[in-house]
C-alpha atoms as a PDB file:
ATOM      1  CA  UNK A   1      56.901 -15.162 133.890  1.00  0.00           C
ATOM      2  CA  UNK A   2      55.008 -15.713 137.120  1.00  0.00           C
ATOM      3  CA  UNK A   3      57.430 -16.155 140.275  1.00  0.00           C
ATOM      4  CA  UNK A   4      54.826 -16.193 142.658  1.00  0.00           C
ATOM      5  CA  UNK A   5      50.832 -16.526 143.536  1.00  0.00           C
ATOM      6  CA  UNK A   6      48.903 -14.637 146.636  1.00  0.00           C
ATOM      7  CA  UNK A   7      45.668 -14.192 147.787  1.00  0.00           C
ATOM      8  CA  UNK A   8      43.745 -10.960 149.384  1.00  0.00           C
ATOM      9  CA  UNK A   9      43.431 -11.229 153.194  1.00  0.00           C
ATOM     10  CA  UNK A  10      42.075  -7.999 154.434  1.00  0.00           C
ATOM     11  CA  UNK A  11      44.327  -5.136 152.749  1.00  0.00           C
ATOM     12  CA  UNK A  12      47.459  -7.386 152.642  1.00  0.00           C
ATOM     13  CA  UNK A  13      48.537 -10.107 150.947  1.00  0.00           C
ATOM     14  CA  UNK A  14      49.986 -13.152 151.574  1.00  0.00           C
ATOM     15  CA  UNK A  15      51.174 -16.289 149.110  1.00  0.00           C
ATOM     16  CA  UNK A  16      54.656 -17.858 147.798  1.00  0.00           C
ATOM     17  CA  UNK A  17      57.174 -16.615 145.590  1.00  0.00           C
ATOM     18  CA  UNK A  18      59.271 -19.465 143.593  1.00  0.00           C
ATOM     19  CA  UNK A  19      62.398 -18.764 141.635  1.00  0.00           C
ATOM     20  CA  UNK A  20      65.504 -20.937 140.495  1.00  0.00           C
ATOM     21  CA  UNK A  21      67.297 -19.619 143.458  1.00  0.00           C
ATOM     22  CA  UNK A  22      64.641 -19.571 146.603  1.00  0.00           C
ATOM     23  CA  UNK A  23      61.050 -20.100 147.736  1.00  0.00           C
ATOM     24  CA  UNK A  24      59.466 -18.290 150.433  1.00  0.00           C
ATOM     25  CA  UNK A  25      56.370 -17.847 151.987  1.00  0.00           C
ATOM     26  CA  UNK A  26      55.526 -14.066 152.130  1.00  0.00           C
ATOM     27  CA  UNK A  27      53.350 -11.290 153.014  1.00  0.00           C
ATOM     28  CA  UNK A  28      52.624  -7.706 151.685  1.00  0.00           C
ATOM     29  CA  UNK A  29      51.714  -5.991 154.868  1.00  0.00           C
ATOM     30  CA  UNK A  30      49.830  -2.747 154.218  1.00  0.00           C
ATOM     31  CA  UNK A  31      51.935   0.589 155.482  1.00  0.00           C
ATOM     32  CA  UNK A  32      49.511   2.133 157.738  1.00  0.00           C
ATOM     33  CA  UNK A  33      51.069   5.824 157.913  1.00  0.00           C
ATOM     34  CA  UNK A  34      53.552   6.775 155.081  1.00  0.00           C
ATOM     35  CA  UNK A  35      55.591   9.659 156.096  1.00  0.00           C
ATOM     36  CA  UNK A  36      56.038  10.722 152.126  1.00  0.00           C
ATOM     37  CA  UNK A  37      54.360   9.981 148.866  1.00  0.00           C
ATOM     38  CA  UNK A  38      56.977   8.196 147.512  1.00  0.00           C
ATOM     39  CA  UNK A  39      57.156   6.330 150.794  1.00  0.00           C
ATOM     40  CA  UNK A  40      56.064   2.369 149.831  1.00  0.00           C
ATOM     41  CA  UNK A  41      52.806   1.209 149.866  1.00  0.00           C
ATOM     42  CA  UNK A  42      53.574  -2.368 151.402  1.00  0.00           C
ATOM     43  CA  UNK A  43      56.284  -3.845 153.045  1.00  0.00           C
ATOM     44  CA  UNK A  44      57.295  -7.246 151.820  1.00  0.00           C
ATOM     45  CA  UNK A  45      57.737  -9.918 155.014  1.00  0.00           C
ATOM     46  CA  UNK A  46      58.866 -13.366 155.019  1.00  0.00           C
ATOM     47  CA  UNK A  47      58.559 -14.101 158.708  1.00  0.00           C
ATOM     48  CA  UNK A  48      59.231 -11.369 160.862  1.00  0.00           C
ATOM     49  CA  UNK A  49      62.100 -10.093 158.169  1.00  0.00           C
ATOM     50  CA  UNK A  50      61.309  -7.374 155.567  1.00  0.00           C
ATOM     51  CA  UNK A  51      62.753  -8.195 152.078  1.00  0.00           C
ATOM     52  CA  UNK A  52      61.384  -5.458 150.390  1.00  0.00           C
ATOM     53  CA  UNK A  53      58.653  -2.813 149.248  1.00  0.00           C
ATOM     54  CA  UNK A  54      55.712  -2.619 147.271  1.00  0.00           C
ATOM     55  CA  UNK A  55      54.398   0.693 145.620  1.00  0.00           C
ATOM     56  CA  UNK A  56      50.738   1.216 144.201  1.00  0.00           C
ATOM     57  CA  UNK A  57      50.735   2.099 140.253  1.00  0.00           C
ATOM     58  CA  UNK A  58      48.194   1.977 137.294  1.00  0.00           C
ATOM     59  CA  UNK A  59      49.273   0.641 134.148  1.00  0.00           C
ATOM     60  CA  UNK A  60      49.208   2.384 130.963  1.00  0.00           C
ATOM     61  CA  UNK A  61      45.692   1.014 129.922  1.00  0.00           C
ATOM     62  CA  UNK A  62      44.309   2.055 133.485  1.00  0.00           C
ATOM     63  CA  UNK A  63      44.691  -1.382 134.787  1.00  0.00           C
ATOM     64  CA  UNK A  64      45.812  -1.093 138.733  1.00  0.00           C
ATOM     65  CA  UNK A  65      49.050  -2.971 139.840  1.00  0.00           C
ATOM     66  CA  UNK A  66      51.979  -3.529 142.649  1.00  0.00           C
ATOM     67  CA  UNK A  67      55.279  -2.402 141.720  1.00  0.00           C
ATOM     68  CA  UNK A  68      57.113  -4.831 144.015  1.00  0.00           C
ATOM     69  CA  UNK A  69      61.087  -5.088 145.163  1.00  0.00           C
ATOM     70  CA  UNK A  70      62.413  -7.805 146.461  1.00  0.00           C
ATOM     71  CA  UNK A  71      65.345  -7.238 148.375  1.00  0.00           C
ATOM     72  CA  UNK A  72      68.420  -9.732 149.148  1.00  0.00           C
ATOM     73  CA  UNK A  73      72.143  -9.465 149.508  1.00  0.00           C
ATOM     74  CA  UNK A  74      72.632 -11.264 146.892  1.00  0.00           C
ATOM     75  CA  UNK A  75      70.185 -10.020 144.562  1.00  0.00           C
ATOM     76  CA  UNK A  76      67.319  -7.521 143.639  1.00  0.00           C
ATOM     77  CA  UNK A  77      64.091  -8.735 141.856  1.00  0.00           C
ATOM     78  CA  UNK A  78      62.034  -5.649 140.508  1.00  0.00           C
ATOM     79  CA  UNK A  79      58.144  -7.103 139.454  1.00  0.00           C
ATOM     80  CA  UNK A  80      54.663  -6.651 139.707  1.00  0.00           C
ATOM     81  CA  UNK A  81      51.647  -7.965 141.578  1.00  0.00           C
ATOM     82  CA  UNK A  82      48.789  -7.993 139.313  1.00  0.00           C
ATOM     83  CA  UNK A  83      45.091  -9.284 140.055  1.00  0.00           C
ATOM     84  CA  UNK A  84      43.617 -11.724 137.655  1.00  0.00           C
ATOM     85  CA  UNK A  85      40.193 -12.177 135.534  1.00  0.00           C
ATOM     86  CA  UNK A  86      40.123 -14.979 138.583  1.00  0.00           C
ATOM     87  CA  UNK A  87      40.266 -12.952 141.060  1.00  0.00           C
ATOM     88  CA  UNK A  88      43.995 -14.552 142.169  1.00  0.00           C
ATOM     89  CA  UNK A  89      47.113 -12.429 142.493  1.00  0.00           C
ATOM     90  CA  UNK A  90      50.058 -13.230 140.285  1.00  0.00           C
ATOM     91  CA  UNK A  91      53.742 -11.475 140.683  1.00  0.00           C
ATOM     92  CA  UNK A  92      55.327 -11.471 137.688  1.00  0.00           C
ATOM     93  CA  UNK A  93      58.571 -11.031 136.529  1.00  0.00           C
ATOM     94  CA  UNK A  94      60.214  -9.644 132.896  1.00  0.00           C
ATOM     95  CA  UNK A  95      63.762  -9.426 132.655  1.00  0.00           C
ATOM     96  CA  UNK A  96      64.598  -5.821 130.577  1.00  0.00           C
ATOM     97  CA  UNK A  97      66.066  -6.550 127.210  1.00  0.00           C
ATOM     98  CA  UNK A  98      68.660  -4.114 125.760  1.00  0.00           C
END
């Protein structure tokens, strides 16, 4: 399911995420100096208030993605910013099944 749409400015990003519960404008700022590996890629900005992280990963069929957290109180959205045949950028969201 697509939650949100963003476009490539520079080496961030910046678009609107949509769900039942909120929309925002937002940004994935680029983290200039990480101080680990595991240390996100991206910060995730609404405003001048982080929400969350992004972390760089490749897909299983080589394809190059955004693992992306979104961060509230009240609840945490785990999805992916992926680029498209368009050249867009779509974060999508799956819910896991059991």
């Amino acid at each position: 399911m697509i939650i949100g749409n963003f476009r490539k400015v520079g080496g961030d990003y910046v678009g609107k995420v949509e769900t039942l519960l909120f929309t925002i404008q937002a940004a994935l700022e680029a983290v200039s100096s990480k101080p680990s590996d595991k240390s996100p890629d991206f910060r995730v900005l609404t405003g001048d208030r982080e929400i969350g992280a992004a972390w760089k990963k490749t897909s299983k069929d080589g394809k190059e993605f955004l693992s992306v957290l979104i961060e509230d109180p009240t609840i945490s959205i785990n999805c992916a910013l992926f680029e498209t045949e368009a050249g867009n950028h779509v974060l999508t969201y799956s819910r896991e099944r059991n």
